[in-house]
C-alpha atoms as a PDB file:
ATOM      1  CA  UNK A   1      -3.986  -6.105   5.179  1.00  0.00           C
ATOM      2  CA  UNK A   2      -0.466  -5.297   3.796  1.00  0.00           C
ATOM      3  CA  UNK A   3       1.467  -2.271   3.143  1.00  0.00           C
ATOM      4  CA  UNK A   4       4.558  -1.803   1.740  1.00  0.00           C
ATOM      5  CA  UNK A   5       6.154   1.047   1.298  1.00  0.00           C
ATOM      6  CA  UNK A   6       9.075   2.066  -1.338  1.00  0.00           C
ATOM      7  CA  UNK A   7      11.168   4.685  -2.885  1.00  0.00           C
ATOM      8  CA  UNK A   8      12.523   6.551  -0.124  1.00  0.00           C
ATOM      9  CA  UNK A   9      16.407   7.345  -0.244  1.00  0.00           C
ATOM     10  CA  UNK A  10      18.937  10.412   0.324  1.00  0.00           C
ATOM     11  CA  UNK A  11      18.686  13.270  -2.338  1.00  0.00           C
ATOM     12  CA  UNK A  12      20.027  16.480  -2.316  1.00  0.00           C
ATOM     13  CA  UNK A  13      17.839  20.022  -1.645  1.00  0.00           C
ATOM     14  CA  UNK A  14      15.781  20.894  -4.518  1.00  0.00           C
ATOM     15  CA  UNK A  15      15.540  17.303  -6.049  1.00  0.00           C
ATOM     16  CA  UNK A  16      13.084  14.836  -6.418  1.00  0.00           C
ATOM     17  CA  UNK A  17      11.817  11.219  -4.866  1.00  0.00           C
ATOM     18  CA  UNK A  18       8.573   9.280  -5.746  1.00  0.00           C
ATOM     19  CA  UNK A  19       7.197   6.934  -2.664  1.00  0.00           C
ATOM     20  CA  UNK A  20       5.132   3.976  -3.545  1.00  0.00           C
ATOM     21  CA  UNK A  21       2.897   2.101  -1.443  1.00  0.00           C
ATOM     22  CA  UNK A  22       1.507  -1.399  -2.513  1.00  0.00           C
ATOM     23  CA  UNK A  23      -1.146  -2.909  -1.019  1.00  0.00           C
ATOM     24  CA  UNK A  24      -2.947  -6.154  -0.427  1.00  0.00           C
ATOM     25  CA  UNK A  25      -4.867  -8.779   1.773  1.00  0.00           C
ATOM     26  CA  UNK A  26      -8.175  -6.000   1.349  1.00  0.00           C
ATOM     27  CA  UNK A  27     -10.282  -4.047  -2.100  1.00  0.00           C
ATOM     28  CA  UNK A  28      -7.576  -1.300  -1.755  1.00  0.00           C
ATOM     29  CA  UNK A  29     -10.173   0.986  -4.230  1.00  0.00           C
ATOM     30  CA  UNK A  30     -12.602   0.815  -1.418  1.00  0.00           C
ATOM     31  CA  UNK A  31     -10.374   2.700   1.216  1.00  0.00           C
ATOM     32  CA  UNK A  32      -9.104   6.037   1.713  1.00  0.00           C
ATOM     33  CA  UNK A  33      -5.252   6.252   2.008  1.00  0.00           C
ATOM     34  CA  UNK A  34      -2.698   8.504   3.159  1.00  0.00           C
ATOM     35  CA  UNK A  35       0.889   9.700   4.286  1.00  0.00           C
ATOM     36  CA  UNK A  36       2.407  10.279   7.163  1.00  0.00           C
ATOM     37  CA  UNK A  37       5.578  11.173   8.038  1.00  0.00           C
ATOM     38  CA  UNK A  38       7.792  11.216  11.273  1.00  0.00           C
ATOM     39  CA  UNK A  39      10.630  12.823  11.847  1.00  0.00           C
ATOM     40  CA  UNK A  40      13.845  12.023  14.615  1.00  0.00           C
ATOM     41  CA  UNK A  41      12.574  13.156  17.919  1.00  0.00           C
ATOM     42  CA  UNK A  42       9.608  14.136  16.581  1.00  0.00           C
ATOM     43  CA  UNK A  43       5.360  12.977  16.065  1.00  0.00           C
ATOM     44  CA  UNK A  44       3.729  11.588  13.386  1.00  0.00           C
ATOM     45  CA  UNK A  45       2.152  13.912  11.241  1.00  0.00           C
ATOM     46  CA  UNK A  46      -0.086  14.414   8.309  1.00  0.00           C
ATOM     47  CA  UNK A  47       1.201  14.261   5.018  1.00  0.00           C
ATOM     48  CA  UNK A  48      -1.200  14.029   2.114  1.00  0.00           C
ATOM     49  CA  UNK A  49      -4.595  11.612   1.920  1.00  0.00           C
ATOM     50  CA  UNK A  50      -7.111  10.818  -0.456  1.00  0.00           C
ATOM     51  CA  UNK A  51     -10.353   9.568  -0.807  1.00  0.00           C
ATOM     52  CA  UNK A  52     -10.944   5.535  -2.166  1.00  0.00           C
ATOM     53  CA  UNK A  53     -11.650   7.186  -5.599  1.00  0.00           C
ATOM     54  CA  UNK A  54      -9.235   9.617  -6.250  1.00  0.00           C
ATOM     55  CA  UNK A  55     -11.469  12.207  -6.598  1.00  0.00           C
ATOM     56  CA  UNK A  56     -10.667  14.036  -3.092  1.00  0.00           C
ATOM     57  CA  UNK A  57      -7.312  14.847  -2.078  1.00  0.00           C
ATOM     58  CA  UNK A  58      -5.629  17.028   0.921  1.00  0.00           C
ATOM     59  CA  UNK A  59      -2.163  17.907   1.392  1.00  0.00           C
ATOM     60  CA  UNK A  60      -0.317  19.400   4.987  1.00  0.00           C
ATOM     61  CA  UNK A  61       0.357  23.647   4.353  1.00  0.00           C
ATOM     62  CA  UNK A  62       3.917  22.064   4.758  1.00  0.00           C
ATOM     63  CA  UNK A  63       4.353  20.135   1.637  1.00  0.00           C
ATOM     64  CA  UNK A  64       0.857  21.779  -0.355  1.00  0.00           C
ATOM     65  CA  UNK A  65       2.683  22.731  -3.727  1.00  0.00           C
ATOM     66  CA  UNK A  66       5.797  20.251  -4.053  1.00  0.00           C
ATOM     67  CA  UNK A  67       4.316  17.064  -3.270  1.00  0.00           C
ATOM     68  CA  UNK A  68       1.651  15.334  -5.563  1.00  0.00           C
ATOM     69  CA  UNK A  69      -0.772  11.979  -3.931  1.00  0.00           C
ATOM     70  CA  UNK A  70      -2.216   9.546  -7.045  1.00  0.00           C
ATOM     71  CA  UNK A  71      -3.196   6.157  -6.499  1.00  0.00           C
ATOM     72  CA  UNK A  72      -3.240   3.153  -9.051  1.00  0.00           C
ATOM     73  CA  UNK A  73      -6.406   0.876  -8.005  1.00  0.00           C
ATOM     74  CA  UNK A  74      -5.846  -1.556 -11.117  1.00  0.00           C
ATOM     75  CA  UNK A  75      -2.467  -1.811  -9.375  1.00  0.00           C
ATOM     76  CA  UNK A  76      -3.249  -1.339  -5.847  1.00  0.00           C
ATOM     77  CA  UNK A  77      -0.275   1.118  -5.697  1.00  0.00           C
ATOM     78  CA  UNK A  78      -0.586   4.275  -3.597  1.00  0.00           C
ATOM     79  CA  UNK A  79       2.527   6.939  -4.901  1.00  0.00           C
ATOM     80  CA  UNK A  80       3.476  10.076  -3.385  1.00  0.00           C
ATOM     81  CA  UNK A  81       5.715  12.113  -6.385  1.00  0.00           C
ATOM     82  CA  UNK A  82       7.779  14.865  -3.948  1.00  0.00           C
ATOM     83  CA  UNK A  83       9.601  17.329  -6.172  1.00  0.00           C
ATOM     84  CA  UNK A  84      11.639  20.642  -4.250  1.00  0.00           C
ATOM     85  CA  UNK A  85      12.756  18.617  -1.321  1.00  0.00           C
ATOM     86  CA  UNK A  86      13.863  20.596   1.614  1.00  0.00           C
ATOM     87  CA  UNK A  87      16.027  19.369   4.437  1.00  0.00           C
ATOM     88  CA  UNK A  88      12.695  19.650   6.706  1.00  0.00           C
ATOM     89  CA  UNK A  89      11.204  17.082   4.696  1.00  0.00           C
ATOM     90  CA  UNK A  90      13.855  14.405   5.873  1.00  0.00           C
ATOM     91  CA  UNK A  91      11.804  11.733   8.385  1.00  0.00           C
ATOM     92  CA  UNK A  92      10.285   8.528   7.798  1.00  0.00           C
ATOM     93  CA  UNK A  93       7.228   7.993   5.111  1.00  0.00           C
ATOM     94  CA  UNK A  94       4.546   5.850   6.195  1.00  0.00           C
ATOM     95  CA  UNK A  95       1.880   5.069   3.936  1.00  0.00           C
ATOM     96  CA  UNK A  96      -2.036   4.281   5.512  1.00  0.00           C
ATOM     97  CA  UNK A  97      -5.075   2.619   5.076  1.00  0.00           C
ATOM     98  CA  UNK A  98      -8.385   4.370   6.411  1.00  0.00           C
ATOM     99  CA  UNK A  99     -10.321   1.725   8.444  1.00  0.00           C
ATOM    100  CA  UNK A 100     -13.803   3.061   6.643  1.00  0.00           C
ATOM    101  CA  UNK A 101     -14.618   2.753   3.280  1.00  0.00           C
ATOM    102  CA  UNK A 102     -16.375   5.108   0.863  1.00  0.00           C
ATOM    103  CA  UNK A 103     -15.779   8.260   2.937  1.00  0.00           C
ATOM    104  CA  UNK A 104     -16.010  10.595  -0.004  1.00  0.00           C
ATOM    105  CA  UNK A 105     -13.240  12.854   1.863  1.00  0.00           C
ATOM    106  CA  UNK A 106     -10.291  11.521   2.839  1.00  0.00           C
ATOM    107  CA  UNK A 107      -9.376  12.119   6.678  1.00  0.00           C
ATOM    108  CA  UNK A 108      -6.438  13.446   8.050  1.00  0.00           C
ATOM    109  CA  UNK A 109      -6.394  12.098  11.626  1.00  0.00           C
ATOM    110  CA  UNK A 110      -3.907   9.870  12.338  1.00  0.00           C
ATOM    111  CA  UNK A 111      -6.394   7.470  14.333  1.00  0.00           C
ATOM    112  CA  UNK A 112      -8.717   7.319  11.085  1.00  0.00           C
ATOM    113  CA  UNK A 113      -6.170   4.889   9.900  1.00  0.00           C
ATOM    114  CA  UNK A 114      -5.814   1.112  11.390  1.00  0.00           C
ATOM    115  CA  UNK A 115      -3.609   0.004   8.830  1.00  0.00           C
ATOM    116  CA  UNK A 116       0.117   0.899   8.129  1.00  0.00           C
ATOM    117  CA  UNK A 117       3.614   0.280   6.443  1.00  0.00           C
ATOM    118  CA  UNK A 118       6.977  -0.363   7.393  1.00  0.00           C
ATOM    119  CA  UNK A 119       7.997   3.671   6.307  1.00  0.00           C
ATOM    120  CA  UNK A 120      10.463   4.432   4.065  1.00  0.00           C
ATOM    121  CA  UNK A 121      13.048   7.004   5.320  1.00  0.00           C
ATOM    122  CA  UNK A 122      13.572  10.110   2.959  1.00  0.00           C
ATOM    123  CA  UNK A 123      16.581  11.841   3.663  1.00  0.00           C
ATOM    124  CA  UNK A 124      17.436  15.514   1.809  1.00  0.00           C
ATOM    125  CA  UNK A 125      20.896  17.262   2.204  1.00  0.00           C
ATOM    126  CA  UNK A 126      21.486  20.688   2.008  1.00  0.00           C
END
């Protein structure tokens, strides 16, 4: 299994990025995906997931608002649209695959997930 995430880059405060996350070497609409982030000097954490169908979807109180998960399966393309960046969000973006398929809610715990990209480092200037 593949991932390969894209779209990260330096914006100022207030604007906008999309992440995309394409996937391979599994059925990608079986599977539960998610985001993580990590910032310097600090852990991984929870971003946004959802569920293989699209139908379920959970977002961190931290970015619950501004930040949007979707997923393509006919493209096997996970995106993460993140509009009213704040310098907080800068870190690195690293898009997962859930290990279990068919969970009809998606699963926020870092361990959940056995797959994972290279991250994409989102930077936001004041």
């Amino acid at each position: 299994v593949q991932l390969q995430a894209s779209g990260g880059g330096l914006v100022q405060a207030g604007g906008s990025l999309r992440l995309s996350c394409a996937a391979s070497g599994r059925t990608f609409s079986n599977y539960g995906m998610g985001w993580f982030r990590q910032a310097p000097g600090k852990e991984r954490e929870f971003v946004s997931a959802v569920n293989w169908s699209g139908d379920n979807i959970k977002y961190s109180d931290s970015v619950k608002g501004r930040f949007t998960i979707s997923r393509d399966n006919a493209k096997n393309t996970l995106y993460l649209q993140m509009n009213s960046l704040k310098p907080e969000d800068t870190a690195v973006y690293y898009c997962a695959g859930d290990r279990r398929p068919f969970l009809i809610m998606p699963t926020t715990t870092l361990n959940d997930y056995d797959y994972w990209g290279q991250g994409t480092l989102v930077t936001v200037s004041s």
